[in-house]
PDB file of N, CA and C in Angstrom:
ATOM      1  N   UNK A   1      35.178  14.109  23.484  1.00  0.00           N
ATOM      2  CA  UNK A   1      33.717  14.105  23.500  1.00  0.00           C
ATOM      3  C   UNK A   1      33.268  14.707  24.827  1.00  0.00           C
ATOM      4  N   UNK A   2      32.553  15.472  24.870  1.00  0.00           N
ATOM      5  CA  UNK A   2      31.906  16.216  26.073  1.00  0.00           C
ATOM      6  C   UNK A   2      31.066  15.286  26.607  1.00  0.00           C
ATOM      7  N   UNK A   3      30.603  15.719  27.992  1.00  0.00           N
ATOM      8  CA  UNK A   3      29.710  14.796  28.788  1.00  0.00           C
ATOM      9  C   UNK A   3      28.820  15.446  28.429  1.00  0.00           C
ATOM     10  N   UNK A   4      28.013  15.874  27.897  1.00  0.00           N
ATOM     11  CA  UNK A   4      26.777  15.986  27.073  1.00  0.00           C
ATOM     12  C   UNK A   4      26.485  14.962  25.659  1.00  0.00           C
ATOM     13  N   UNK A   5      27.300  14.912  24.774  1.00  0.00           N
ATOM     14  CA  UNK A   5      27.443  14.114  23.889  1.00  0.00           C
ATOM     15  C   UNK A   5      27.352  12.441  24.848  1.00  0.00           C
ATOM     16  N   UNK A   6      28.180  12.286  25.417  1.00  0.00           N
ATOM     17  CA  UNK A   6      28.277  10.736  26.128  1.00  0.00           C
ATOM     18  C   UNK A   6      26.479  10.903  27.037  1.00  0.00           C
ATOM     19  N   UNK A   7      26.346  11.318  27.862  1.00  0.00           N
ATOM     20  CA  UNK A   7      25.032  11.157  28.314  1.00  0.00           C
ATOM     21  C   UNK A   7      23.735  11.031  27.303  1.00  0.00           C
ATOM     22  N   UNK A   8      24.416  11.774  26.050  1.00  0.00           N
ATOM     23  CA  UNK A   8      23.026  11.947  25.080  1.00  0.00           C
ATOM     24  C   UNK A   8      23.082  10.348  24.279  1.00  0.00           C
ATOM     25  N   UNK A   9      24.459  10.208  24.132  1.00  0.00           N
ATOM     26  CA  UNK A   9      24.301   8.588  23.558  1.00  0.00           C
ATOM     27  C   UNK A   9      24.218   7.341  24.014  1.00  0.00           C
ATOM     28  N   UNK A  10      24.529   8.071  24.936  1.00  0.00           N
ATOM     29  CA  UNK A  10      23.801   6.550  26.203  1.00  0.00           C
ATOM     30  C   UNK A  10      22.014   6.592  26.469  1.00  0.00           C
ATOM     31  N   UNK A  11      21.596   7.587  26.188  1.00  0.00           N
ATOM     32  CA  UNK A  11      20.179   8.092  26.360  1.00  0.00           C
ATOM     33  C   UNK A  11      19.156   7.020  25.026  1.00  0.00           C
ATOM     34  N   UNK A  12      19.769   7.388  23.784  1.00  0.00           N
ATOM     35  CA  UNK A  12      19.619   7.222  22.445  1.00  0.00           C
ATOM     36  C   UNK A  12      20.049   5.381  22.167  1.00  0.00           C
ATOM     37  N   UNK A  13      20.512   4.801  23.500  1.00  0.00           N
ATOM     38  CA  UNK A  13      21.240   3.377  23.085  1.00  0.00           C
ATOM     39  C   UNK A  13      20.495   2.756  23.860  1.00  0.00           C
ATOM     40  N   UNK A  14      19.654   3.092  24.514  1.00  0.00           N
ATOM     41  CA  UNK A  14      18.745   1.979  25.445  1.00  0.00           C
ATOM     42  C   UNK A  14      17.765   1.330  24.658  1.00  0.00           C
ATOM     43  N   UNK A  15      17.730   0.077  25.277  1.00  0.00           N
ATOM     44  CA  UNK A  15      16.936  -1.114  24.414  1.00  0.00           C
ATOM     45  C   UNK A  15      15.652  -0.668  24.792  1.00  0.00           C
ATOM     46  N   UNK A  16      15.079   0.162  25.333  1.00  0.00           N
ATOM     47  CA  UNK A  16      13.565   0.563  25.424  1.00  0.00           C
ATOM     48  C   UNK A  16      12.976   1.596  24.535  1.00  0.00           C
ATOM     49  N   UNK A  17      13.655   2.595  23.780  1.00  0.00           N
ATOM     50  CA  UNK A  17      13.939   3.113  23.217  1.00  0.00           C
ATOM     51  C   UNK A  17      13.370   2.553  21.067  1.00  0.00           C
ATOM     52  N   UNK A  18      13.569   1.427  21.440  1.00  0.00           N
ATOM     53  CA  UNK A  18      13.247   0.836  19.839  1.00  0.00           C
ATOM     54  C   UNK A  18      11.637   0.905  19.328  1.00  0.00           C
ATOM     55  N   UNK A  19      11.292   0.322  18.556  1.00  0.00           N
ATOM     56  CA  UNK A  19      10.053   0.063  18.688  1.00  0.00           C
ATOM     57  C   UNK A  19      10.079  -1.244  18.959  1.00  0.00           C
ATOM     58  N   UNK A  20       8.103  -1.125  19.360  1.00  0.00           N
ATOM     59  CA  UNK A  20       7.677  -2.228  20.132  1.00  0.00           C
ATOM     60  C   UNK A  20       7.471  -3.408  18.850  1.00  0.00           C
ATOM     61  N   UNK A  21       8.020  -4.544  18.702  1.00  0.00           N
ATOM     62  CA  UNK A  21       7.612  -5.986  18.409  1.00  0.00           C
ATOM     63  C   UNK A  21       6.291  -6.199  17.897  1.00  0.00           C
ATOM     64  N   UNK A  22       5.697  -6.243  16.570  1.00  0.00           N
ATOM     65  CA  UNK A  22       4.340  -7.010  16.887  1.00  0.00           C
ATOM     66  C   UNK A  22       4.126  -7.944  16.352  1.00  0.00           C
ATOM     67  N   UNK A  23       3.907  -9.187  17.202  1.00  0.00           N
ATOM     68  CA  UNK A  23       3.624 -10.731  16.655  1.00  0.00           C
ATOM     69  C   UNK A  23       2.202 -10.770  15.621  1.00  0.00           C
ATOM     70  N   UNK A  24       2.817 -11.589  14.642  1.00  0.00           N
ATOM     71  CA  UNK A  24       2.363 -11.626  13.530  1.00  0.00           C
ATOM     72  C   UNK A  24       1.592 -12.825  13.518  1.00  0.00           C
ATOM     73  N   UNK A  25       2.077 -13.966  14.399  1.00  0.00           N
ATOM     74  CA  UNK A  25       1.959 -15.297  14.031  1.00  0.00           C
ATOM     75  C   UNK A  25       1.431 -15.819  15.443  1.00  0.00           C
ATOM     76  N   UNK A  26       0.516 -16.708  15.855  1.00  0.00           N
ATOM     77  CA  UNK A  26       0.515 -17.490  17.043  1.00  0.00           C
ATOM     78  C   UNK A  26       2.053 -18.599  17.274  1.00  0.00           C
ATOM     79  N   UNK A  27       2.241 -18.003  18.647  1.00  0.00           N
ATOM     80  CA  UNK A  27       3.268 -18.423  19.173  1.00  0.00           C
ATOM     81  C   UNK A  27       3.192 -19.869  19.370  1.00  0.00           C
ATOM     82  N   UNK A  28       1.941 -20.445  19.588  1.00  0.00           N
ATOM     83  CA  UNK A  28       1.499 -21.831  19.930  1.00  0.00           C
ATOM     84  C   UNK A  28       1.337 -22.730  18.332  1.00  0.00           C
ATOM     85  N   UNK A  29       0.702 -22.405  17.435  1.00  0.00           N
ATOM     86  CA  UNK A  29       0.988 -22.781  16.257  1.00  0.00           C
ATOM     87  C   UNK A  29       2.073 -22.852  15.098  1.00  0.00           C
ATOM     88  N   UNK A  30       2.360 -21.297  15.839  1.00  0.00           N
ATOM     89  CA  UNK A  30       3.282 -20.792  13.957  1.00  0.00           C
ATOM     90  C   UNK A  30       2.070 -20.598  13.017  1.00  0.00           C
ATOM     91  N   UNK A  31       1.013 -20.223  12.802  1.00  0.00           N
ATOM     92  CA  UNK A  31       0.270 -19.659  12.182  1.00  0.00           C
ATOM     93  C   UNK A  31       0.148 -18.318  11.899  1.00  0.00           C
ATOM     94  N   UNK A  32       0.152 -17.967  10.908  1.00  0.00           N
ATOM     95  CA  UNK A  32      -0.248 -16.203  10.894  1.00  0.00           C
ATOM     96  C   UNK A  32      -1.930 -15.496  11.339  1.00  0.00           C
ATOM     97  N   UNK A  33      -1.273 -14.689  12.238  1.00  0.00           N
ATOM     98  CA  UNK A  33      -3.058 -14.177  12.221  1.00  0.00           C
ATOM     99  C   UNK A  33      -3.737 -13.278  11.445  1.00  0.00           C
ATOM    100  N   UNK A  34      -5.049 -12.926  11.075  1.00  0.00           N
ATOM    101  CA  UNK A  34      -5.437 -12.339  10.749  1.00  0.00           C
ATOM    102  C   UNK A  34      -5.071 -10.695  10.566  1.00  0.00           C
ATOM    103  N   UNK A  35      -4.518 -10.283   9.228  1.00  0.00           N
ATOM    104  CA  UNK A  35      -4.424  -8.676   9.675  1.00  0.00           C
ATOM    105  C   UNK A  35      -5.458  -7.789  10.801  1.00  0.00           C
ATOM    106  N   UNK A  36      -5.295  -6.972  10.972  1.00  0.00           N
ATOM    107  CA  UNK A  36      -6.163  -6.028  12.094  1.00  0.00           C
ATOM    108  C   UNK A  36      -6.921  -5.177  11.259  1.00  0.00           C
ATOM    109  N   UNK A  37      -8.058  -4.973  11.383  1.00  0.00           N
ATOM    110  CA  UNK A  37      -9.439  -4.403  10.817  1.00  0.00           C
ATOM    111  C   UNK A  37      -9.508  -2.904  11.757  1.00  0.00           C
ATOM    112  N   UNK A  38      -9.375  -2.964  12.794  1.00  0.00           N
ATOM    113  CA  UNK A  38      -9.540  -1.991  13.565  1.00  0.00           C
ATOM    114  C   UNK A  38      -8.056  -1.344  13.897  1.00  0.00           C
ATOM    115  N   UNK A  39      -8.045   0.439  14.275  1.00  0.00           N
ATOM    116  CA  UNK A  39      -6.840   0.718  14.310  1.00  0.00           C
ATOM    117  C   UNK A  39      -6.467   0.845  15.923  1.00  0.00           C
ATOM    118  N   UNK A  40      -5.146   0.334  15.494  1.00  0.00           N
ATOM    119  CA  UNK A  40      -4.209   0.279  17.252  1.00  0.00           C
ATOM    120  C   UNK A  40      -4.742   1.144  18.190  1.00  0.00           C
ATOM    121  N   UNK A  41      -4.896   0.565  19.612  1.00  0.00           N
ATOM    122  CA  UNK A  41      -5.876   1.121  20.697  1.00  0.00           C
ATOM    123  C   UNK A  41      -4.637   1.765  21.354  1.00  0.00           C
ATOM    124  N   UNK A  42      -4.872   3.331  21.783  1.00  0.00           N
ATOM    125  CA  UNK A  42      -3.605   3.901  21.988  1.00  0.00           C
ATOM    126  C   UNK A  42      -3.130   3.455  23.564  1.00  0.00           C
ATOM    127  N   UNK A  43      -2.169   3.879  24.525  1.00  0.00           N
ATOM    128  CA  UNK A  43      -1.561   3.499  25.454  1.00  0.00           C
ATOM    129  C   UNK A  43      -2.388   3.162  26.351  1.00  0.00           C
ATOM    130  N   UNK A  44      -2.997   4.478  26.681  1.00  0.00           N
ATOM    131  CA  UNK A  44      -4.009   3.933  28.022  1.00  0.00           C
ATOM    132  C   UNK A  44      -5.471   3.187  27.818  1.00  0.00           C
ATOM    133  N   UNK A  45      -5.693   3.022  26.426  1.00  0.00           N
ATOM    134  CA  UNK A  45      -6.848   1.925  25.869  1.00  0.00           C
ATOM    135  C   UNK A  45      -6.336   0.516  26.544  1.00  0.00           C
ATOM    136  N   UNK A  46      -4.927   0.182  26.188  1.00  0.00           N
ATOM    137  CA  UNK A  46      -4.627  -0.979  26.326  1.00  0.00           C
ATOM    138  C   UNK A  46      -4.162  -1.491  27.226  1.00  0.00           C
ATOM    139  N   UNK A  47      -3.835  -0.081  28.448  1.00  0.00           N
ATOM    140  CA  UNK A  47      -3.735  -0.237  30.402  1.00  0.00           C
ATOM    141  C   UNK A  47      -5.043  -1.017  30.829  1.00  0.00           C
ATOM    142  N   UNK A  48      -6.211  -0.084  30.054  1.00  0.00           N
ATOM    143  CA  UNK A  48      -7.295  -0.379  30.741  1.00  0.00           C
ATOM    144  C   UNK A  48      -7.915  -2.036  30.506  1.00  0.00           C
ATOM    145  N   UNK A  49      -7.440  -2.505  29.328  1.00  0.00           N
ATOM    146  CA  UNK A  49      -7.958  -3.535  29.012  1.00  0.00           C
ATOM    147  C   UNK A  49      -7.313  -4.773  29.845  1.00  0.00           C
ATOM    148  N   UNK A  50      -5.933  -4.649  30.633  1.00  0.00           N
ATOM    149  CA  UNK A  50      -5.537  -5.087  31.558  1.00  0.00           C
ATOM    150  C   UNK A  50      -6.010  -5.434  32.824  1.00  0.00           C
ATOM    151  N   UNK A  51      -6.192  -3.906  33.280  1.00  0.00           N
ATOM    152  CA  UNK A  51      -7.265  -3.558  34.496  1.00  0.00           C
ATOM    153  C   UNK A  51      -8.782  -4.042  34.482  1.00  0.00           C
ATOM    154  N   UNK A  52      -9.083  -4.364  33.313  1.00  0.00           N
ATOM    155  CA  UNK A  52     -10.886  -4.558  32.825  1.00  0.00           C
ATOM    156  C   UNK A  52     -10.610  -6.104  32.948  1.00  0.00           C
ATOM    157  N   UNK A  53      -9.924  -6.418  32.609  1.00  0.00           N
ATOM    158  CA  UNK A  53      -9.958  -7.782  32.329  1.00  0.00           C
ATOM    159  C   UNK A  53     -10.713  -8.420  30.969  1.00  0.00           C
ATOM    160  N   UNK A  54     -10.620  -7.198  30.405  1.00  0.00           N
ATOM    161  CA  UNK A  54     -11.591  -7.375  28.917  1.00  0.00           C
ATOM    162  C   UNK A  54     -10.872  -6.659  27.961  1.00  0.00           C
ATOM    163  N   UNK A  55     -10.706  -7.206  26.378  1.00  0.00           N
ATOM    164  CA  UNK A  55     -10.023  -6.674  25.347  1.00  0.00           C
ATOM    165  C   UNK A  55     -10.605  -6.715  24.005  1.00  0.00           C
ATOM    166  N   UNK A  56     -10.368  -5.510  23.394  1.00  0.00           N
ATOM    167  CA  UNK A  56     -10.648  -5.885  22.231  1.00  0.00           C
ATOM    168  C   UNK A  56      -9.479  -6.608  20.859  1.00  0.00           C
ATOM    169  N   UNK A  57     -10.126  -7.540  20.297  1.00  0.00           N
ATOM    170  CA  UNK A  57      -9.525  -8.216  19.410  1.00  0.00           C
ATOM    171  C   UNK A  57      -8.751  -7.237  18.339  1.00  0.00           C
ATOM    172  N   UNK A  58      -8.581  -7.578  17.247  1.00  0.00           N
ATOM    173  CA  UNK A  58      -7.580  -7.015  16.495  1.00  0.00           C
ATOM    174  C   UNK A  58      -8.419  -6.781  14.914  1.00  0.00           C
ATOM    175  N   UNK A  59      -9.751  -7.401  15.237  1.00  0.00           N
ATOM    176  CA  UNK A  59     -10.986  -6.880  14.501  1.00  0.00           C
ATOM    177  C   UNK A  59     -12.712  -6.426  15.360  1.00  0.00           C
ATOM    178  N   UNK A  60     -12.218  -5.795  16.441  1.00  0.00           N
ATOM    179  CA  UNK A  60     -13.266  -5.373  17.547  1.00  0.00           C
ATOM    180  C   UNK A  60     -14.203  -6.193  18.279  1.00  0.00           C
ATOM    181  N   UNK A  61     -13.989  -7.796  18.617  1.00  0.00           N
ATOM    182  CA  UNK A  61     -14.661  -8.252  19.389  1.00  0.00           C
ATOM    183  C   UNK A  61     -13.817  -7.820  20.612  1.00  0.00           C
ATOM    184  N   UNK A  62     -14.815  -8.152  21.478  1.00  0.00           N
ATOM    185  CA  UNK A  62     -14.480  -8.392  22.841  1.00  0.00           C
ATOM    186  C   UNK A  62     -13.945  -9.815  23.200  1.00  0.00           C
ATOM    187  N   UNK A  63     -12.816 -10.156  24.179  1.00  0.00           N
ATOM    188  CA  UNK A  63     -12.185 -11.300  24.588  1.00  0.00           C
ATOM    189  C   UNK A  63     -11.311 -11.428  25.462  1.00  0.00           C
ATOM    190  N   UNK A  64     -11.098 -12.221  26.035  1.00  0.00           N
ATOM    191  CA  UNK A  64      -9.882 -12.086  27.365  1.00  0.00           C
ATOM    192  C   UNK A  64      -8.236 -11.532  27.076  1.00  0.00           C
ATOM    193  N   UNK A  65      -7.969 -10.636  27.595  1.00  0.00           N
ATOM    194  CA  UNK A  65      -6.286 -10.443  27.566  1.00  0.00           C
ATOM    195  C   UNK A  65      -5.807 -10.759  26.809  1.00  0.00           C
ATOM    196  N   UNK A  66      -5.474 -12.098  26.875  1.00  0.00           N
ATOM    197  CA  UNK A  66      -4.870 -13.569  26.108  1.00  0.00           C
ATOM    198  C   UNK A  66      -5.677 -13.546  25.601  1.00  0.00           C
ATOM    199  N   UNK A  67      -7.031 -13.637  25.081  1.00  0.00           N
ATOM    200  CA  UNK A  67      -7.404 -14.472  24.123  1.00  0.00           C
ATOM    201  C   UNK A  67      -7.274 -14.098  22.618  1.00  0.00           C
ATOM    202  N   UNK A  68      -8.378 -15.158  21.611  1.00  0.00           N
ATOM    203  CA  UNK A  68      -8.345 -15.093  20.737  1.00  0.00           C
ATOM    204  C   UNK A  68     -10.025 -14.847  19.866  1.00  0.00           C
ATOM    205  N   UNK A  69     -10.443 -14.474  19.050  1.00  0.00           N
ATOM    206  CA  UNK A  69     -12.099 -13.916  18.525  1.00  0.00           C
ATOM    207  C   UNK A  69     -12.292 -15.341  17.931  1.00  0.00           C
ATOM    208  N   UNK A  70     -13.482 -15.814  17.776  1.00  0.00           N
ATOM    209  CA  UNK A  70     -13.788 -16.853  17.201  1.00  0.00           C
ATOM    210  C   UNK A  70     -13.719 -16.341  15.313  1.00  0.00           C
ATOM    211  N   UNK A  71     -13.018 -15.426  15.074  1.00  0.00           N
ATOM    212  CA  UNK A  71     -12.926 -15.172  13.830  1.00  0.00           C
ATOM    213  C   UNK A  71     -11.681 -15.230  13.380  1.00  0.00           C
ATOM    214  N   UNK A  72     -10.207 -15.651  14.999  1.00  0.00           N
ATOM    215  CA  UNK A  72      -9.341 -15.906  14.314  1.00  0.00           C
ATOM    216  C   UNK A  72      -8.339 -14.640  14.608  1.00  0.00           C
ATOM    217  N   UNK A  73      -9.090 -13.483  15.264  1.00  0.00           N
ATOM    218  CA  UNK A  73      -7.856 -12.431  15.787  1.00  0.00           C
ATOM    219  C   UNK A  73      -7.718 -12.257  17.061  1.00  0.00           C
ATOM    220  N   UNK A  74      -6.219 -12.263  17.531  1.00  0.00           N
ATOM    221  CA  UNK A  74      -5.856 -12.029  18.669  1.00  0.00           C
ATOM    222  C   UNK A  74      -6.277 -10.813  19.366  1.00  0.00           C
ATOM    223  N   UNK A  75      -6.162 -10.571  20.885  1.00  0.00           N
ATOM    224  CA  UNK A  75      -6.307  -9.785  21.060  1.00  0.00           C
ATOM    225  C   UNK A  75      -5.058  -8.490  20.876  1.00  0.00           C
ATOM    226  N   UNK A  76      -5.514  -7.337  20.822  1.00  0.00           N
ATOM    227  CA  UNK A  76      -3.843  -6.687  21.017  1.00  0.00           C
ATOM    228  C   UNK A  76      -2.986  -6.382  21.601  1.00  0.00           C
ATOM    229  N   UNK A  77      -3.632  -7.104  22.685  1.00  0.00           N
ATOM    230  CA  UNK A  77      -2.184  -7.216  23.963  1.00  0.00           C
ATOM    231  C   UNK A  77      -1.414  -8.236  23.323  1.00  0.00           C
ATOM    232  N   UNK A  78      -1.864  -9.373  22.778  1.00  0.00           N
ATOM    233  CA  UNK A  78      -1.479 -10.666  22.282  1.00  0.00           C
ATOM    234  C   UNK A  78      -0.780 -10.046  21.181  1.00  0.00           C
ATOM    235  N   UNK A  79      -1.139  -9.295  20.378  1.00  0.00           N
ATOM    236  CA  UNK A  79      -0.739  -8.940  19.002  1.00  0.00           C
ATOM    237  C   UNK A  79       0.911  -7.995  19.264  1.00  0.00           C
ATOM    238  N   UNK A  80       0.567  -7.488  20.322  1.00  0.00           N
ATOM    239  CA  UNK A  80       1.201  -6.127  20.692  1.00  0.00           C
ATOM    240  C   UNK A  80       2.676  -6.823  21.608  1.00  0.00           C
ATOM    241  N   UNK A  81       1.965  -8.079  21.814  1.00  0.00           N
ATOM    242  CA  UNK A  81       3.603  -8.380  23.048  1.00  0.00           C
ATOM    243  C   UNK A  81       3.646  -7.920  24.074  1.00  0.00           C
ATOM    244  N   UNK A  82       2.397  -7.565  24.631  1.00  0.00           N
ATOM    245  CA  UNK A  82       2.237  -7.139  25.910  1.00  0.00           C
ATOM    246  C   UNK A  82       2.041  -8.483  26.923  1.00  0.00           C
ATOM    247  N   UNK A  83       1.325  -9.423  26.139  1.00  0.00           N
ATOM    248  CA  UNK A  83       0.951 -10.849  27.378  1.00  0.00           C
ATOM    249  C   UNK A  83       2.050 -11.484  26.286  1.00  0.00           C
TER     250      UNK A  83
END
């Protein structure tokens, strides 16, 4: 095997590499949440909502990081496995 082949499959084997996780269920209950109404806020939507200290839910309210909408959806950092 050439050191091109070995570097390329060591490249291709990193655990960062997968896709990202998305919690389905509150971690604190075991409840399922609400599907998402609104579509996934792309990378730097969801930097900023870090930096803002403000997020949108997983059906477009506004709510903390962590939190949750009084309708029952997480936010998508929460959703996403980011917090």
């Amino acid at each position: 095997m050439s050191q091109f082949h070995q570097s390329l499959s060591a490249a291709t084997d990193a655990p960062d590499d997968g896709p990202v996780p998305i919690v389905t269920h509150d971690p604190d209950t075991g409840l399922p949440w609400p599907a998402p109404t609104t579509p996934e806020p792309e990378f730097i939507t969801l930097a900023q909502f870090l930096f803002e200290a403000v997020a949108e839910s997983t059906d477009g309210c506004l709510v903390e990081p962590d939190g949750i909408c009084r309708h029952g959806h997480p936010s998508w950092l929460l959703r996403l496995g980011v917090i």
